[in-house]
N, C-alpha and C. Protein backbone atom coordinates (compact mmCIF):
# COMPACT_ATOMS: atom_id res chain seq x y z
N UNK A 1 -162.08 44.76 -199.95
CA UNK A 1 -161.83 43.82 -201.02
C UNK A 1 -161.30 42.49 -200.48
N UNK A 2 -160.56 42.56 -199.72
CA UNK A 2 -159.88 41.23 -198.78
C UNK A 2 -161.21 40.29 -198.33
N UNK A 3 -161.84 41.30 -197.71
CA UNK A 3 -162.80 40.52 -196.60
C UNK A 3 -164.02 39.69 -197.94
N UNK A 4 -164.00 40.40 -199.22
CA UNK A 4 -165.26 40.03 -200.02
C UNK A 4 -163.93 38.40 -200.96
N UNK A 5 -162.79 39.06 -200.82
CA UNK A 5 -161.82 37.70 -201.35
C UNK A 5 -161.85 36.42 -200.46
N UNK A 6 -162.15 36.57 -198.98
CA UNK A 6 -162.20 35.78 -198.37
C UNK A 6 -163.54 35.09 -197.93
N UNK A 7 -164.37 35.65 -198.15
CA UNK A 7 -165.33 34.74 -198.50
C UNK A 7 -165.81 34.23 -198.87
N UNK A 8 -165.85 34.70 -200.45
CA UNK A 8 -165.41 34.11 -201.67
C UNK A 8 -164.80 32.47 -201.82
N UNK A 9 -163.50 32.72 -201.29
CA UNK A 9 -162.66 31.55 -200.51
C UNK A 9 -163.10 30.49 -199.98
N UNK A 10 -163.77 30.89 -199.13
CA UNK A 10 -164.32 29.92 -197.80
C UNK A 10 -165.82 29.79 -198.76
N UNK A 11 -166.83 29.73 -199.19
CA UNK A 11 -167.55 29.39 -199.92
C UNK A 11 -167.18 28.99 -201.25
N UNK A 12 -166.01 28.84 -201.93
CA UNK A 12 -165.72 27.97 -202.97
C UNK A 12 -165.17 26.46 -201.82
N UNK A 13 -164.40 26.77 -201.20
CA UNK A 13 -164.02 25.23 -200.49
C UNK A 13 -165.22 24.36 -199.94
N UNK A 14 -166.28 25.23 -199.66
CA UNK A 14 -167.49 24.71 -198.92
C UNK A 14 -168.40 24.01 -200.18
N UNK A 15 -168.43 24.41 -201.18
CA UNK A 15 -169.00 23.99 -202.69
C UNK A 15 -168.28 22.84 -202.90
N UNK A 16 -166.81 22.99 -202.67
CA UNK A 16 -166.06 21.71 -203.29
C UNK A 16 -166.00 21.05 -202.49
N UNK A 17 -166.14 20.53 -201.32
CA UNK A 17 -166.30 19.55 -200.18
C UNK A 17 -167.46 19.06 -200.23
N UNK A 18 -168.97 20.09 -200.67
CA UNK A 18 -169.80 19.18 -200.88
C UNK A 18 -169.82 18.58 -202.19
N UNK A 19 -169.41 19.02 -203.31
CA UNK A 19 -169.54 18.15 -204.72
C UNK A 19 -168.65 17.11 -204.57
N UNK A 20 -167.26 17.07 -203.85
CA UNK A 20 -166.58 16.02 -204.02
C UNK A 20 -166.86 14.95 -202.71
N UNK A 21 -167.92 15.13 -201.93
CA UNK A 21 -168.58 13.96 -201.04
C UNK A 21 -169.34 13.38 -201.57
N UNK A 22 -169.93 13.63 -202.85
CA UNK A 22 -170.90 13.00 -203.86
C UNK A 22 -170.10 11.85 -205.03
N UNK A 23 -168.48 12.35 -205.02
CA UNK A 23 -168.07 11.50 -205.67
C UNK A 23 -167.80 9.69 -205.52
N UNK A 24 -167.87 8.97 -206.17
CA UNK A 24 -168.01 7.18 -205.41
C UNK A 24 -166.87 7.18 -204.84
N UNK A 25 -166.46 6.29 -203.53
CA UNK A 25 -165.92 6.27 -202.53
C UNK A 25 -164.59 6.06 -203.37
N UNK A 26 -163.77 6.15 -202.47
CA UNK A 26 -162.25 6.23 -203.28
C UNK A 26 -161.44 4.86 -202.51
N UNK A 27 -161.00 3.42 -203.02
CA UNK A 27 -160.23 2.49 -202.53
C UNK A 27 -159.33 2.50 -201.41
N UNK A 28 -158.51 3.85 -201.19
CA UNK A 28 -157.59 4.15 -200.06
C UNK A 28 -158.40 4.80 -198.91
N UNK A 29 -160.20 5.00 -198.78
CA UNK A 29 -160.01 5.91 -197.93
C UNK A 29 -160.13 4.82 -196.95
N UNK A 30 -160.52 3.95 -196.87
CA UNK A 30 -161.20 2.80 -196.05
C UNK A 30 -160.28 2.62 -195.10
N UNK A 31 -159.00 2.68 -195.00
CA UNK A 31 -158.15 2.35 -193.87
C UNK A 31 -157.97 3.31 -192.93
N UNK A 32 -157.99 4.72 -193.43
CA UNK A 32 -158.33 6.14 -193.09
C UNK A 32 -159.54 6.17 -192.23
N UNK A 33 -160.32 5.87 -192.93
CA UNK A 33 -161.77 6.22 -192.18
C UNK A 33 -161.89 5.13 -190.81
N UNK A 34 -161.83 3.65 -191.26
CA UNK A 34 -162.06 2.87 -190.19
C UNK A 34 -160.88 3.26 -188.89
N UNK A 35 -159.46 3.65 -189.05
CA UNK A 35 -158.87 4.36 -188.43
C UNK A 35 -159.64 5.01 -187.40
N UNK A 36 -159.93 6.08 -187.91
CA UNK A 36 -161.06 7.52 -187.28
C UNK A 36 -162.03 7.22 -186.67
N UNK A 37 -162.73 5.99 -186.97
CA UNK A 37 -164.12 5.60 -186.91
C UNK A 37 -163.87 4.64 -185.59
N UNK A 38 -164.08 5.34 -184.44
CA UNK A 38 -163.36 4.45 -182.87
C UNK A 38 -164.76 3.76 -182.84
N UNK A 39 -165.86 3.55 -182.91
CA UNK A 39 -166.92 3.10 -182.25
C UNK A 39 -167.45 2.49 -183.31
N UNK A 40 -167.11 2.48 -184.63
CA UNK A 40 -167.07 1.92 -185.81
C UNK A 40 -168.83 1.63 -186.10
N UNK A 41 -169.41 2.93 -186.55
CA UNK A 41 -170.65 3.41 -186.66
C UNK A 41 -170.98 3.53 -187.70
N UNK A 42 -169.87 3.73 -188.51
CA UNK A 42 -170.22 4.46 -190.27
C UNK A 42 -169.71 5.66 -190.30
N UNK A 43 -169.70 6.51 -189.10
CA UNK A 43 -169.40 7.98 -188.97
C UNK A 43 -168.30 8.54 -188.39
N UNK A 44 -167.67 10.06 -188.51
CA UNK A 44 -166.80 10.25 -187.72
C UNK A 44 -167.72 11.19 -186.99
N UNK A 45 -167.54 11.12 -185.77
CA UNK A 45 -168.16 12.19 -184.79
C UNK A 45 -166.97 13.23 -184.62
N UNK A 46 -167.51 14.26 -183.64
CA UNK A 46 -166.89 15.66 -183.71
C UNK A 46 -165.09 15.13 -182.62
N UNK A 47 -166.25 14.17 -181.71
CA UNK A 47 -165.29 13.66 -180.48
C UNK A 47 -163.99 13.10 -181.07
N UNK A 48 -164.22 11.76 -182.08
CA UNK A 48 -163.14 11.18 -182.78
C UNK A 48 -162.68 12.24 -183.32
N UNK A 49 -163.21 12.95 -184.22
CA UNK A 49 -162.64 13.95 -185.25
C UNK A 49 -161.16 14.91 -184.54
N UNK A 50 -162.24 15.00 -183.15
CA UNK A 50 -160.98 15.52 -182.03
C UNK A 50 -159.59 14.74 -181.87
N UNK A 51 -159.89 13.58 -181.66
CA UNK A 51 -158.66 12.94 -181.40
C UNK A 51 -157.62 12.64 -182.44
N UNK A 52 -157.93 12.36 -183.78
CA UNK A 52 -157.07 12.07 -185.21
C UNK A 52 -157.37 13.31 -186.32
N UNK A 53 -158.39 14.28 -185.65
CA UNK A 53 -158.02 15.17 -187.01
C UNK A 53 -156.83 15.84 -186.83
N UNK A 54 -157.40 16.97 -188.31
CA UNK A 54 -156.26 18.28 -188.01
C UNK A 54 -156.30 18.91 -187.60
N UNK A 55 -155.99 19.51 -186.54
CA UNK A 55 -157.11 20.90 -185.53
C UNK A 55 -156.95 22.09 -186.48
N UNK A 56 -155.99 22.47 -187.64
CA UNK A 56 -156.34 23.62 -188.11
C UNK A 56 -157.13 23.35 -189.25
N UNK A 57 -158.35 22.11 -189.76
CA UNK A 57 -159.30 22.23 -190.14
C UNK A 57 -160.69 22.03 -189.54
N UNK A 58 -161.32 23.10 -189.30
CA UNK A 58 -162.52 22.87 -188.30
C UNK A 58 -163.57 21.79 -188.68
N UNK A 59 -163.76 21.07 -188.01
CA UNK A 59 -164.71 19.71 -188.18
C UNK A 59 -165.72 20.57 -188.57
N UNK A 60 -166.85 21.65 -188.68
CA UNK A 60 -168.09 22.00 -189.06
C UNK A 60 -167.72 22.64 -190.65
N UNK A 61 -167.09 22.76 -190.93
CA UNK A 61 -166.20 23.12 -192.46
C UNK A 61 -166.32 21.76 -193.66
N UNK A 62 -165.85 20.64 -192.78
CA UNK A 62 -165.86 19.32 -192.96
C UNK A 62 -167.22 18.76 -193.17
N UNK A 63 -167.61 18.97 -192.40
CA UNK A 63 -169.06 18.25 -191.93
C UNK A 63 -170.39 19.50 -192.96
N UNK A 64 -169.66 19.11 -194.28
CA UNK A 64 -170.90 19.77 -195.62
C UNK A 64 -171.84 19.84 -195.62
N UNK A 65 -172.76 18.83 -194.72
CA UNK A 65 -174.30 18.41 -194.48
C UNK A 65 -174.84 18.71 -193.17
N UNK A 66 -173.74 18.82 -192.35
CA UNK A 66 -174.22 19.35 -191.02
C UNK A 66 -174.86 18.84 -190.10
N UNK A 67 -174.80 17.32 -190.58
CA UNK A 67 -175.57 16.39 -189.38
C UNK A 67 -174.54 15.95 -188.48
N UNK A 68 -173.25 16.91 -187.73
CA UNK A 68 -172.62 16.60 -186.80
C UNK A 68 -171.59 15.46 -187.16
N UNK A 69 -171.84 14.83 -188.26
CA UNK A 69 -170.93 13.80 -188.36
C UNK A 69 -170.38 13.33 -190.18
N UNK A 70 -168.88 13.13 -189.81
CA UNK A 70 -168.82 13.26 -191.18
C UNK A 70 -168.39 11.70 -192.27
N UNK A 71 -169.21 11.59 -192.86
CA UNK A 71 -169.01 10.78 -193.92
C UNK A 71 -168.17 10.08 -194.61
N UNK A 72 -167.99 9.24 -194.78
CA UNK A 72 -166.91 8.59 -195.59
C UNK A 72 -166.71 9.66 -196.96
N UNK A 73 -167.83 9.60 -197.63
CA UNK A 73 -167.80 10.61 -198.60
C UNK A 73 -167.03 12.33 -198.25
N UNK A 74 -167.25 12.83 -197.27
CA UNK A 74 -167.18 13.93 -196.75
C UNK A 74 -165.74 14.18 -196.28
N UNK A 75 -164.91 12.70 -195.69
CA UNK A 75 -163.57 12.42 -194.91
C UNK A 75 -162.78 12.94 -196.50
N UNK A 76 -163.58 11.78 -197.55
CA UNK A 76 -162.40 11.89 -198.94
C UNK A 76 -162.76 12.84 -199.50
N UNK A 77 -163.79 13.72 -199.99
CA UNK A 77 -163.60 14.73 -199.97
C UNK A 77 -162.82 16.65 -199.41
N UNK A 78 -162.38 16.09 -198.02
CA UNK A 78 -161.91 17.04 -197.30
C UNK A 78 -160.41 16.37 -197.85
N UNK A 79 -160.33 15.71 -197.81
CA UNK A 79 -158.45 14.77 -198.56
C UNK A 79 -158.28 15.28 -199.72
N UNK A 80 -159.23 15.16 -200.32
CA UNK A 80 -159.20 15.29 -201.94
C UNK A 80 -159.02 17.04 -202.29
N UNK A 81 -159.72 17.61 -201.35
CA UNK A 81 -159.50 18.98 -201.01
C UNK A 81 -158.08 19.69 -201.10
N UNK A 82 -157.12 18.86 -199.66
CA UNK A 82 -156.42 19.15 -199.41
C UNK A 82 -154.99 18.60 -200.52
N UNK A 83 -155.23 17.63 -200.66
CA UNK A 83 -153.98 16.98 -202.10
C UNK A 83 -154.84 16.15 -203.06
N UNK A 84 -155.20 17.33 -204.13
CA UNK A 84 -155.74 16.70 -205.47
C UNK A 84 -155.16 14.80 -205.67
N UNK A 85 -153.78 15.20 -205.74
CA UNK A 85 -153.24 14.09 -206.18
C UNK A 85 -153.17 13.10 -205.29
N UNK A 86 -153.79 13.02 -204.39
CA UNK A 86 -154.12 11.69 -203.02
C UNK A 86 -154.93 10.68 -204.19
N UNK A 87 -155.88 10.68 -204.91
CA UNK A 87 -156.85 10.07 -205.18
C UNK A 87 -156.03 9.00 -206.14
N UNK A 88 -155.45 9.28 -207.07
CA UNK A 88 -154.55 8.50 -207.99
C UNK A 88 -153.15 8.37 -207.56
N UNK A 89 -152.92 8.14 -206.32
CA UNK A 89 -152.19 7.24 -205.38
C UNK A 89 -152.39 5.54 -205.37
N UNK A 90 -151.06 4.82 -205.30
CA UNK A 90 -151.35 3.23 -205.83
C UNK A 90 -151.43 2.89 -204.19
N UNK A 91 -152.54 1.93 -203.87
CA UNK A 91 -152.60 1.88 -202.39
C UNK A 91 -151.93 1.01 -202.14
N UNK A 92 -151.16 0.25 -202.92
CA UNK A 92 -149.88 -0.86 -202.76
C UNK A 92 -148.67 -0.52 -202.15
């Protein structure tokens, strides 16, 4: 029962990381992302991801689409994940 709860788990977070990378970009992530974004491409690669992520969230968890690199959409989505209430934060 654990093992069918936990996957369960891990495929609802994987649903909600991709629906909420679809949502329009969010005003605060931009300082975040360009942060992350060392080669300033559009993308975070796995390499950057290495250096400023969280290591106890695995970049391929993150990375919803699986093209190795994750999205502006995909960054605020994994945020939005982690603290609902990030999004209606005053960026002032």
């Amino acid at each position: 029962m654990s093992r069918v709860l936990l996957i369960f788990s891990v495929l609802l977070c994987v649903c909600a990381l991709f629906y909420l990378q679809h949502q329009p970009e969010n005003h605060l992530i931009s300082p975040i992302f360009e942060a992350a974004d060392g080669d300033h491409d559009g993308v975070i690669s796995e390499e950057e991801y290495q250096k400023v992520g969280d290591p106890s969230l695995d970049f391929s968890v993150l990375d919803t689409d699986g093209d190795g690199a994750l999205s502006p959409g995909e960054v605020e989505a994994s945020i939005r994940l982690i603290d609902p209430a990030w999004a209606y934060r005053d960026p002032s």
